[in-house]
C-alpha atoms as a PDB file:
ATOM      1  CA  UNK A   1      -7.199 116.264  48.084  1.00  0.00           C
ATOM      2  CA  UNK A   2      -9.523 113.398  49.060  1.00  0.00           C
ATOM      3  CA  UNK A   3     -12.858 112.187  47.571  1.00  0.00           C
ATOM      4  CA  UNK A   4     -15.715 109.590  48.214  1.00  0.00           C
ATOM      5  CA  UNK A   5     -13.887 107.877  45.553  1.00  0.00           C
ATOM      6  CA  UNK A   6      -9.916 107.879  47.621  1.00  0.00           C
ATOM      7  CA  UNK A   7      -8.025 104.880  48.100  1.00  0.00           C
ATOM      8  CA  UNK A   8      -7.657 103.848  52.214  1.00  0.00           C
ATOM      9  CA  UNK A   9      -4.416 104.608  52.530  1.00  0.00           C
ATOM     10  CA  UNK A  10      -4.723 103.911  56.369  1.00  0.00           C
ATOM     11  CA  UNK A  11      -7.695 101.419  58.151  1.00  0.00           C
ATOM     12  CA  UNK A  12      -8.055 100.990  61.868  1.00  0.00           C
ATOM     13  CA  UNK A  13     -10.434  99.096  63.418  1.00  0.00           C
ATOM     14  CA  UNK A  14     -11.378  98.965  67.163  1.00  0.00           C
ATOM     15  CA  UNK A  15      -7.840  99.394  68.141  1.00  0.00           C
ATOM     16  CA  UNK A  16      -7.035  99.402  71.824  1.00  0.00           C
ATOM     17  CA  UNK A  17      -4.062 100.164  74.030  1.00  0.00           C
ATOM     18  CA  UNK A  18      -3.625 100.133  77.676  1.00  0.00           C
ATOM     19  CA  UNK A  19      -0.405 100.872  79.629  1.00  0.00           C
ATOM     20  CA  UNK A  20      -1.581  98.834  82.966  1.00  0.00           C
ATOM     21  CA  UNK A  21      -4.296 100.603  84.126  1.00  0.00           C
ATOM     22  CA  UNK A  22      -4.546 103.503  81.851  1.00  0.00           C
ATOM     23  CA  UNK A  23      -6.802 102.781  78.852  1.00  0.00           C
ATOM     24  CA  UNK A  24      -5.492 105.403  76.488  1.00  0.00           C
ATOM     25  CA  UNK A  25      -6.917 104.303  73.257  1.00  0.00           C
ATOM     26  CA  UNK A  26     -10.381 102.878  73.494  1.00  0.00           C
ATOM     27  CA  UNK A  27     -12.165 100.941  70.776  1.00  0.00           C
ATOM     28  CA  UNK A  28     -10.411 103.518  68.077  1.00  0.00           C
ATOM     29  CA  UNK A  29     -11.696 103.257  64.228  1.00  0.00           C
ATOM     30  CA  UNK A  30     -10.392 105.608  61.429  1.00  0.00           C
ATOM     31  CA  UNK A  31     -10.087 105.319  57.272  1.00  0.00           C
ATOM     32  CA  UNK A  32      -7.677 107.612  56.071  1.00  0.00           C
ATOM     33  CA  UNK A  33      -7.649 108.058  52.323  1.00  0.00           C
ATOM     34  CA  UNK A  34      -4.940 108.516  49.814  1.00  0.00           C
ATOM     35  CA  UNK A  35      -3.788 112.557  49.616  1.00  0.00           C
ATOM     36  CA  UNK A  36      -6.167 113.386  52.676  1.00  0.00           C
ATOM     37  CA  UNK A  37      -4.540 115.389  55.176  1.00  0.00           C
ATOM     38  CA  UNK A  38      -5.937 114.226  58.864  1.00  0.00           C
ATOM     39  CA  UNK A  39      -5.152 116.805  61.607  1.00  0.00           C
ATOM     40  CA  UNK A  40      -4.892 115.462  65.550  1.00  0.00           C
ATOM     41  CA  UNK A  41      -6.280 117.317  67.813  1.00  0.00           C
ATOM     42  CA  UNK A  42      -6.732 117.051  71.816  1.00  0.00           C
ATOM     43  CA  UNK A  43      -5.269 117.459  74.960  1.00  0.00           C
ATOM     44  CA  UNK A  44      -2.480 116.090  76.574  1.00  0.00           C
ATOM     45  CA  UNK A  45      -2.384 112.308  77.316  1.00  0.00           C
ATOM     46  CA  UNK A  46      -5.576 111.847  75.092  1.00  0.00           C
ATOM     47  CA  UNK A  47      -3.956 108.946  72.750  1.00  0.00           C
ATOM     48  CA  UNK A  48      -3.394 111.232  69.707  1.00  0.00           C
ATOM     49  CA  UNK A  49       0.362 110.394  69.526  1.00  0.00           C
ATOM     50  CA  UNK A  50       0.019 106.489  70.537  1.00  0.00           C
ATOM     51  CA  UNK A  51      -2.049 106.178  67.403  1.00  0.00           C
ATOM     52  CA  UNK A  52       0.110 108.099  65.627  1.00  0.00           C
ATOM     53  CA  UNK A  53       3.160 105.630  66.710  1.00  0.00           C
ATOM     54  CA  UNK A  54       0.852 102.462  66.075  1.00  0.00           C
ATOM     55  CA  UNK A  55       0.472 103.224  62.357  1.00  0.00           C
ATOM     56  CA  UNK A  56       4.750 102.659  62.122  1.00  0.00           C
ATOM     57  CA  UNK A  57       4.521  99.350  64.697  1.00  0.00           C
ATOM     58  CA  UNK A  58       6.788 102.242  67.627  1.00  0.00           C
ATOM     59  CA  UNK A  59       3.599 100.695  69.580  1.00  0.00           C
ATOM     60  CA  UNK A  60       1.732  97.634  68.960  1.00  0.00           C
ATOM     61  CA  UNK A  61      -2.113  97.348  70.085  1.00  0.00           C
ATOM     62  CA  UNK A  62      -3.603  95.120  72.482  1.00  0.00           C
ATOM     63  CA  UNK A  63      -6.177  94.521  69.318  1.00  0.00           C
ATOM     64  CA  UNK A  64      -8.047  95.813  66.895  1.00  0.00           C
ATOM     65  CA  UNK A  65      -6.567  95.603  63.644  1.00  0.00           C
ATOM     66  CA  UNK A  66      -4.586  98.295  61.359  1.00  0.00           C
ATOM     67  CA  UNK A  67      -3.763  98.259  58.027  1.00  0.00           C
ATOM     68  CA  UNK A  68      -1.409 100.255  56.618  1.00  0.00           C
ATOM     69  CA  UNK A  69      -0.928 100.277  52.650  1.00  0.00           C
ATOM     70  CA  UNK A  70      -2.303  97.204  52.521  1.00  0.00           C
ATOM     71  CA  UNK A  71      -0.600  95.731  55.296  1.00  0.00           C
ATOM     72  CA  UNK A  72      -1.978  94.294  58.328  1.00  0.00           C
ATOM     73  CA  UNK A  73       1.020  96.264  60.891  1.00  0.00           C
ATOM     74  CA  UNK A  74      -1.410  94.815  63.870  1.00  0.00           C
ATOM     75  CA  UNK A  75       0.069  91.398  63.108  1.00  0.00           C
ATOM     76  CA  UNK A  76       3.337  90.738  64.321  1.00  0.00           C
ATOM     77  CA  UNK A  77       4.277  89.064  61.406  1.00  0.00           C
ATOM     78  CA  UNK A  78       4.505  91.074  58.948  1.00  0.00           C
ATOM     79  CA  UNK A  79       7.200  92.447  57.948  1.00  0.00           C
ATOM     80  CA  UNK A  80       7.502  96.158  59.269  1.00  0.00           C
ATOM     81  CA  UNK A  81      10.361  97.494  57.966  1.00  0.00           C
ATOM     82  CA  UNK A  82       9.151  96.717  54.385  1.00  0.00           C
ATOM     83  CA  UNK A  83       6.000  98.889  55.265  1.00  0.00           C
ATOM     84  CA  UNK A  84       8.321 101.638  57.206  1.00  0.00           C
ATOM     85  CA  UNK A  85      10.326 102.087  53.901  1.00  0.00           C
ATOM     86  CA  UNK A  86       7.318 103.942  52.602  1.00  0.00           C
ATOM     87  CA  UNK A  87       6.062 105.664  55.724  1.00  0.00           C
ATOM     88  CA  UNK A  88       7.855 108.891  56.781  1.00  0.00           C
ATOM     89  CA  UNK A  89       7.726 110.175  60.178  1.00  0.00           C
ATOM     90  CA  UNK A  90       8.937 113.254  61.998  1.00  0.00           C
ATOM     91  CA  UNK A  91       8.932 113.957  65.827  1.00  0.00           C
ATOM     92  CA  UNK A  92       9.420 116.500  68.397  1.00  0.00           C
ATOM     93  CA  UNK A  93      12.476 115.480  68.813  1.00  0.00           C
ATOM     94  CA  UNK A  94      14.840 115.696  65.819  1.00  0.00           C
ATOM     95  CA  UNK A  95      16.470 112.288  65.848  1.00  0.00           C
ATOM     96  CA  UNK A  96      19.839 113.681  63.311  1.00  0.00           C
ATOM     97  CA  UNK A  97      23.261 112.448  63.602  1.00  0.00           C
ATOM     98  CA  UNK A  98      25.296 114.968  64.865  1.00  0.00           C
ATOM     99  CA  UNK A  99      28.721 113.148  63.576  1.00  0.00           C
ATOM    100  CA  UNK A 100      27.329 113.986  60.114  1.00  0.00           C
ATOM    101  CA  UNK A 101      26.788 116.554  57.506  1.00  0.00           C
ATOM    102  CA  UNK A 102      23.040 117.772  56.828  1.00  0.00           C
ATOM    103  CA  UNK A 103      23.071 116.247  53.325  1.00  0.00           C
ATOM    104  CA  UNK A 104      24.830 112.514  54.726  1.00  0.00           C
ATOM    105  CA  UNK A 105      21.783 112.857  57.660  1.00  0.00           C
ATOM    106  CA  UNK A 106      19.142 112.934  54.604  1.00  0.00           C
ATOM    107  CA  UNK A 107      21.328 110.709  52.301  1.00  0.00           C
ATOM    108  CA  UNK A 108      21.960 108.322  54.875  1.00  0.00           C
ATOM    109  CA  UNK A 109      18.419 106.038  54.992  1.00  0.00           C
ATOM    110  CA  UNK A 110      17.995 105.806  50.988  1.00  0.00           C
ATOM    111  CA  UNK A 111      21.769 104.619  50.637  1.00  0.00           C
ATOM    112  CA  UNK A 112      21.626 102.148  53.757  1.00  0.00           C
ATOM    113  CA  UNK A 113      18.012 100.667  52.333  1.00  0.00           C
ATOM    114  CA  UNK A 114      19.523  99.828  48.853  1.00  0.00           C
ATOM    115  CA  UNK A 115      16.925 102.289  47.696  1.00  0.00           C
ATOM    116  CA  UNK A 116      19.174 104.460  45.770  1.00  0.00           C
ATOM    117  CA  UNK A 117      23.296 104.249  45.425  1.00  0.00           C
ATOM    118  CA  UNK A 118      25.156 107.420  46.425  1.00  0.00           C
ATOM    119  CA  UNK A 119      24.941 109.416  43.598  1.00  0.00           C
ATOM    120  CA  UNK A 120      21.243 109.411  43.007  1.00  0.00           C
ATOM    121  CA  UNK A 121      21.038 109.662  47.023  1.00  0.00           C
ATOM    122  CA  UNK A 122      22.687 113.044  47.215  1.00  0.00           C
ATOM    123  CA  UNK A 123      21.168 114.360  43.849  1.00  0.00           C
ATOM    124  CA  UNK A 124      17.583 113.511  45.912  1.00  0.00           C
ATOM    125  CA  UNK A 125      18.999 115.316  49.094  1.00  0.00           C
ATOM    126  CA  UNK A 126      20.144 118.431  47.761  1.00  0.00           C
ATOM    127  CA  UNK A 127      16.203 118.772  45.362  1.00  0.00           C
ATOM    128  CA  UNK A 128      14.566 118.010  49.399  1.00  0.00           C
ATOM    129  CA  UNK A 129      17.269 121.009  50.727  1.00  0.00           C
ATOM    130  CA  UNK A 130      16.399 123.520  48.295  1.00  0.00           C
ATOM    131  CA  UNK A 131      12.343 121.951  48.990  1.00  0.00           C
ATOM    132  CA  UNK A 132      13.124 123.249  52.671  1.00  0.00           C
ATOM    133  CA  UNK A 133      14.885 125.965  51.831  1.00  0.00           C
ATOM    134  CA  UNK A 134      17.828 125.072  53.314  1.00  0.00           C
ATOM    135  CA  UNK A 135      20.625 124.137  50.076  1.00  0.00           C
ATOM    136  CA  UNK A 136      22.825 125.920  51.568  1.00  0.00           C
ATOM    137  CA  UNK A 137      23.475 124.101  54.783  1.00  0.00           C
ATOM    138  CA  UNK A 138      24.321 120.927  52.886  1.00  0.00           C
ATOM    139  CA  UNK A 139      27.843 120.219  54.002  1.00  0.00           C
ATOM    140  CA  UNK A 140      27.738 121.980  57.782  1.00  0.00           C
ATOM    141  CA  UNK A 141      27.118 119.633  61.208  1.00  0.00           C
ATOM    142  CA  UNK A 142      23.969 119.331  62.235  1.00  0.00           C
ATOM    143  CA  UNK A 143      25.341 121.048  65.541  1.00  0.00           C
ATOM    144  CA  UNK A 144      25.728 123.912  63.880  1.00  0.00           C
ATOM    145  CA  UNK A 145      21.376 124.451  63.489  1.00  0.00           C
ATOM    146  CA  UNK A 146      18.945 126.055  65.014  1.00  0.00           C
ATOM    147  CA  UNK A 147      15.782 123.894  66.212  1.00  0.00           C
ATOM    148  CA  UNK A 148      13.989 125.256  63.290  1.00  0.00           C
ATOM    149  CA  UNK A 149      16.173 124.194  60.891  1.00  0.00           C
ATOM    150  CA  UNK A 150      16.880 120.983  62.201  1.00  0.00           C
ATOM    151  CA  UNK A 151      13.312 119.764  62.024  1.00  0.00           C
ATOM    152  CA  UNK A 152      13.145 120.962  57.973  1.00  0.00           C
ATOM    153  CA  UNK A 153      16.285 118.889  57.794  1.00  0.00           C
ATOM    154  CA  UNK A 154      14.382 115.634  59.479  1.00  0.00           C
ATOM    155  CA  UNK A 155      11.608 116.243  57.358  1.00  0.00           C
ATOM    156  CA  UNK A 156      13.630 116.046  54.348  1.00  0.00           C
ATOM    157  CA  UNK A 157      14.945 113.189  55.447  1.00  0.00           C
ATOM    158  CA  UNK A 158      11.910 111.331  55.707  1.00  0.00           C
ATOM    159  CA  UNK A 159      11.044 112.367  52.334  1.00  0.00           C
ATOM    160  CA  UNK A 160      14.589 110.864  51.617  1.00  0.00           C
ATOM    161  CA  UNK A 161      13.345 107.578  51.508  1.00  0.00           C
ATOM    162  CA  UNK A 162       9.749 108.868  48.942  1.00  0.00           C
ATOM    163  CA  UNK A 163       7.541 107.914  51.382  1.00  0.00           C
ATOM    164  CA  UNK A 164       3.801 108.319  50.793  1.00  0.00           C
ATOM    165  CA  UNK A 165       2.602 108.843  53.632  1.00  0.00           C
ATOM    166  CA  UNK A 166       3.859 111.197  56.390  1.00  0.00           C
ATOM    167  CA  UNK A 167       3.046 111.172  60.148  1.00  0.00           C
ATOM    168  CA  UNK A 168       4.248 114.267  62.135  1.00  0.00           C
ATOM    169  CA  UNK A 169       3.996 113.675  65.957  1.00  0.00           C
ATOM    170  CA  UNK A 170       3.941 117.580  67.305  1.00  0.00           C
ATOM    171  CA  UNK A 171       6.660 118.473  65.359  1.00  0.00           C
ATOM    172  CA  UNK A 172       6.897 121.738  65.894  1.00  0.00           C
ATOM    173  CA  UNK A 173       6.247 121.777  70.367  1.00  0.00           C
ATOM    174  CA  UNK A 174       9.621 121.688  70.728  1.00  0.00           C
ATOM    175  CA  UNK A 175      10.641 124.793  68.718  1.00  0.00           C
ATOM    176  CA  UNK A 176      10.936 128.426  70.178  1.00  0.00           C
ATOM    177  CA  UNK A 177       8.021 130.603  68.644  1.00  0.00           C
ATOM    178  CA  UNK A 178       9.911 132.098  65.823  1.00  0.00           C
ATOM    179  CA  UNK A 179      11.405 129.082  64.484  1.00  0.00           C
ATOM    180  CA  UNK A 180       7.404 127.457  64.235  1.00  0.00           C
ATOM    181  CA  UNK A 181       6.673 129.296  60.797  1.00  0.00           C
ATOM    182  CA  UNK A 182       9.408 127.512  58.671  1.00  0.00           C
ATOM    183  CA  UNK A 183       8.573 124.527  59.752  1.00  0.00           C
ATOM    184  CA  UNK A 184       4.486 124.858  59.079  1.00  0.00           C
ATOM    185  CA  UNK A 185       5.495 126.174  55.483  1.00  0.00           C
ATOM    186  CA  UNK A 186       6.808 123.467  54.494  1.00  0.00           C
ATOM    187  CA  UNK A 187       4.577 121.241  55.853  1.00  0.00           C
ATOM    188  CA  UNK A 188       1.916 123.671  54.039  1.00  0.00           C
ATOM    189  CA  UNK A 189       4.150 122.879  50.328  1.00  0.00           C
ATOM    190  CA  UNK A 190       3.625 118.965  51.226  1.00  0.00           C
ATOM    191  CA  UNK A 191       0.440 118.918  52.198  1.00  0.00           C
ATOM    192  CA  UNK A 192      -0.466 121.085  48.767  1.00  0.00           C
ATOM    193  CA  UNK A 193       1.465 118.751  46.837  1.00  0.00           C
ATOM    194  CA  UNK A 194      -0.968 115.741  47.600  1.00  0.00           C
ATOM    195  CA  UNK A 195       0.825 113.761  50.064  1.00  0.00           C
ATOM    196  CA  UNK A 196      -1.211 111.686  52.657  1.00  0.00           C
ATOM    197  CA  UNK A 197      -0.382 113.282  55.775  1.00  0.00           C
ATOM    198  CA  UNK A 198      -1.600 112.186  59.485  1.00  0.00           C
ATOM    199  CA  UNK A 199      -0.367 115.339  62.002  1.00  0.00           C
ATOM    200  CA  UNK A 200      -0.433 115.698  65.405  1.00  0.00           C
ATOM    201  CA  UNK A 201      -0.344 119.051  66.651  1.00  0.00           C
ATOM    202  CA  UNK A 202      -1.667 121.844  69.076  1.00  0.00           C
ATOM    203  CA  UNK A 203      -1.124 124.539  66.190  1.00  0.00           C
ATOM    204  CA  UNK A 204      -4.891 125.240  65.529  1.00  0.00           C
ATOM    205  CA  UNK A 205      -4.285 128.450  63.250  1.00  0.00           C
ATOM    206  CA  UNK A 206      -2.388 125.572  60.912  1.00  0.00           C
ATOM    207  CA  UNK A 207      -4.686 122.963  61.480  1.00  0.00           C
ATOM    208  CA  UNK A 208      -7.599 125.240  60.020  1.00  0.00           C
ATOM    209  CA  UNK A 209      -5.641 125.658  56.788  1.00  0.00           C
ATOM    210  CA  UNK A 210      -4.179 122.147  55.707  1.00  0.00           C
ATOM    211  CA  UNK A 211      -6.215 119.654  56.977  1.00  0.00           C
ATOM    212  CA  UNK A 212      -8.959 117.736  54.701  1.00  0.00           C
ATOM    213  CA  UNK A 213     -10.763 116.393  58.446  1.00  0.00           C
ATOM    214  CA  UNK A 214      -9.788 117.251  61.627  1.00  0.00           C
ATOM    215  CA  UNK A 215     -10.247 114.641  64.623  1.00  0.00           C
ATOM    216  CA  UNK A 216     -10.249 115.246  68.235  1.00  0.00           C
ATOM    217  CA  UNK A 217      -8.885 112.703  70.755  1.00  0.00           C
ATOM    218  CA  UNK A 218     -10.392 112.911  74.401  1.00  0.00           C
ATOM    219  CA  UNK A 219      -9.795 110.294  76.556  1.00  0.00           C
ATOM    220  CA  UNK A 220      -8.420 107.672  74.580  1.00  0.00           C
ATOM    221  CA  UNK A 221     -11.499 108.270  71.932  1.00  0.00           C
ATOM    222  CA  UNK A 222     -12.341 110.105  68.963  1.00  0.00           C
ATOM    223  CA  UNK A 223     -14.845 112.517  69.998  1.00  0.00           C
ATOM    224  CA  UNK A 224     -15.465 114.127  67.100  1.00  0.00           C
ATOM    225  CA  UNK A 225     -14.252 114.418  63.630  1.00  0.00           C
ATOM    226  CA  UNK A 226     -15.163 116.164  60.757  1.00  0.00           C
ATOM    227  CA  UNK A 227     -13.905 119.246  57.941  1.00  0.00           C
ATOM    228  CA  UNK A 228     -11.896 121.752  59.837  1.00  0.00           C
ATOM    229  CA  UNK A 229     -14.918 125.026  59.183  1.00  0.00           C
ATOM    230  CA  UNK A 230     -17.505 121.836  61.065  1.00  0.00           C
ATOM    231  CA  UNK A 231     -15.253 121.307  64.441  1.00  0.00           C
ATOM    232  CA  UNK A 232     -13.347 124.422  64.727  1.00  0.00           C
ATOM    233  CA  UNK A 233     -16.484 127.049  63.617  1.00  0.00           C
ATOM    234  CA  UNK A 234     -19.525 124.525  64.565  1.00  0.00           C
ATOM    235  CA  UNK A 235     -17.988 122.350  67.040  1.00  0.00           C
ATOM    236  CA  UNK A 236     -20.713 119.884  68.102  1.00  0.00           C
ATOM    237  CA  UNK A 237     -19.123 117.684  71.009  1.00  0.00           C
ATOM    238  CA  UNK A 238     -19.420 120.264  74.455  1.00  0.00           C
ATOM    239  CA  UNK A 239     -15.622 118.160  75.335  1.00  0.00           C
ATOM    240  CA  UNK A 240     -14.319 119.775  71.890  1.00  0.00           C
ATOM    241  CA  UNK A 241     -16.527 123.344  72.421  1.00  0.00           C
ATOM    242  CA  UNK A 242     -14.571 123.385  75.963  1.00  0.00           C
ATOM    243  CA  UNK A 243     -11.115 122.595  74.890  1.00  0.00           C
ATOM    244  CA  UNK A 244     -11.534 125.211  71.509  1.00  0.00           C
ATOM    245  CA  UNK A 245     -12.306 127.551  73.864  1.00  0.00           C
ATOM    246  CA  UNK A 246      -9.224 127.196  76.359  1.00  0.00           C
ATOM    247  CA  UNK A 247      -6.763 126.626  73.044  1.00  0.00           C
ATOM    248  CA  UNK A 248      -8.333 129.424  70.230  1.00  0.00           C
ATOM    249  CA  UNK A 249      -8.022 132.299  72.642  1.00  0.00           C
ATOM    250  CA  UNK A 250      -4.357 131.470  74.782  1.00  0.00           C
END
C-alpha cells in the first residue's frame, strides 16, 4: 500500500469543469500515489465520476492541469491513447461485444494494440478468467451472462491490456444485489495485490475495507478526505456527517 515515500501515480491541480452553467468540478487538487487505493465518495451529481473520466481524457477540463504517469492528459497534445494503453477502466455499463466469445472480448484490446500476438493474448485471458473466477465461460457469448459476470469479464479485460492503474466508475450500481459480491471480491484480490486503484462507488461497507484514503465530493469539491476509520468513524465535515448518516443506515 502507499507511503510518504510513493511515487504520484496521478497529479491534479486546480482542475475545473463546467457544463454551461453548472460548475461541477471546482478548483479540484488530488496526488494519488503508486499502489494507493483512493475511494470516491458523494452524492449524486457531485463531480466524482467527471474526475474519474478526466484522468482517461472521456472529459477534458476547462483548466487546471493533470498528469497522469507522467503525462500532462490536460494538454491536448499529447498523445492519449499511448497513456490509455496503461490505464484500465471499468463502468456501470459493461461495454462487451456481444458478437464475441468472453475470452475474444478480453483478448481483443492486447491483440488490436500490437501489445501481445494471439497466442500470448489468449494464454493472458484465460490466467485473468480463472483471476475472476470465471475459466469456464471462456468460449460462450457474452449474451449468455448474468450482469455479475459480465462486469468480472470487463474487468478482466481491462487488465487485458496490464494496466497499472485502474479507475472503476460505480461499477457495481448497475448490478441486482446478489450479483454485487463477486464483483467487490475481485476488486478486493486487485486492490490486495498492489494495484493503483481510483473507485467510484456508493458501496460504503467496501469502501471501509480497500481503500488507503477515502475522498468525498460535494458540490463539485473535495470536502474532505482522509483514511477510511478518519471520515467514515470521525467524519469532520457536517456535509460528510449528513450524507454518512442518510447512506450507513439505508
Amino acid at each position: 500500500m502507499s507511503n510518504a515515500q510513493a511515487k504520484v501515480k496521478v497529479h491534479v491541480e486546480k482542475v475545473n469543469k463546467s457544463y454551461g452553467d453548472n460548475h461541477v468540478l471546482r478548483d479540484i487538487s488530488l496526488d494519488i500515489a503508486e499502489n494507493e487505493v483512493v475511494v470516491m465518495i458523494g452524492p449524486s451529481g457531485s463531480g466524482k465520476s467527471t474526475f474519474l473520466r478526466m484522468l482517461n481524457q472521456l472529459e477534458m477540463p476547462d483548466d487546471g492541469t493533470i498528469v497522469v504517469d507522467g503525462f500532462n492528459i490536460s494538454d491536448k497534445s499529447t498523445d492519449i491513447n499511448k497513456v490509455r494503453e496503461n490505464i484500465g477502466m471499468v463502468f456501470q455499463s459493461f461495454n462487451l461485444f456481444n458478437n464475441y466469445s468472453v475470452l475474444e472480448n478480453i483478448m481483443l484490446a492486447p491483440v488490436e494494440t500490437g501489445k501481445m500476438n494471439k497466442a500470448a493474448a489468449e494464454t493472458k485471458a484465460r490466467q485473468l478468467l480463472d483471476t475472476v473466477g470465471l475459466s469456464e465461460k471462456a468460449d460462450v457469448s457474452v449474451n449468455s451472462l448474468s450482469g455479475g459476470q459480465k462486469q468480472r469479464i470487463a474487468i478482466a479485460r481491462a487488465l487485458a491490456m496490464e494496466p497499472d492503474i485502474m479507475l472503476f466508475d460505480e461499477p457495481t450500481s448497475a448490478l441486482d444485489p446478489e450479483m454485487v459480491g463477486d464483483v467487490l471480491e475481485v476488486m478486493k484480490n486487485l486492490a490486495e495485490s498492489g494495484m493503483t486503484m481510483i473507485i467510484v462507488t456508493h458501496e460504503m461497507g467496501f469502501a471501509k475495507q480497500v481503500a488507503d484514503r477515502v475522498v468525498f465530493f460535494e458540490s463539485g469539491k473535495i470536502q474532505e478526505s482522509g483514511a477510511p476509520k478518519q471520515v467514515f468513524d470521525a467524519p469532520k465535515n457536517e456535509r460528510l456527517q449528513e450524507f454518512l448518516s442518510k447512506v450507513m443506515h439505508a
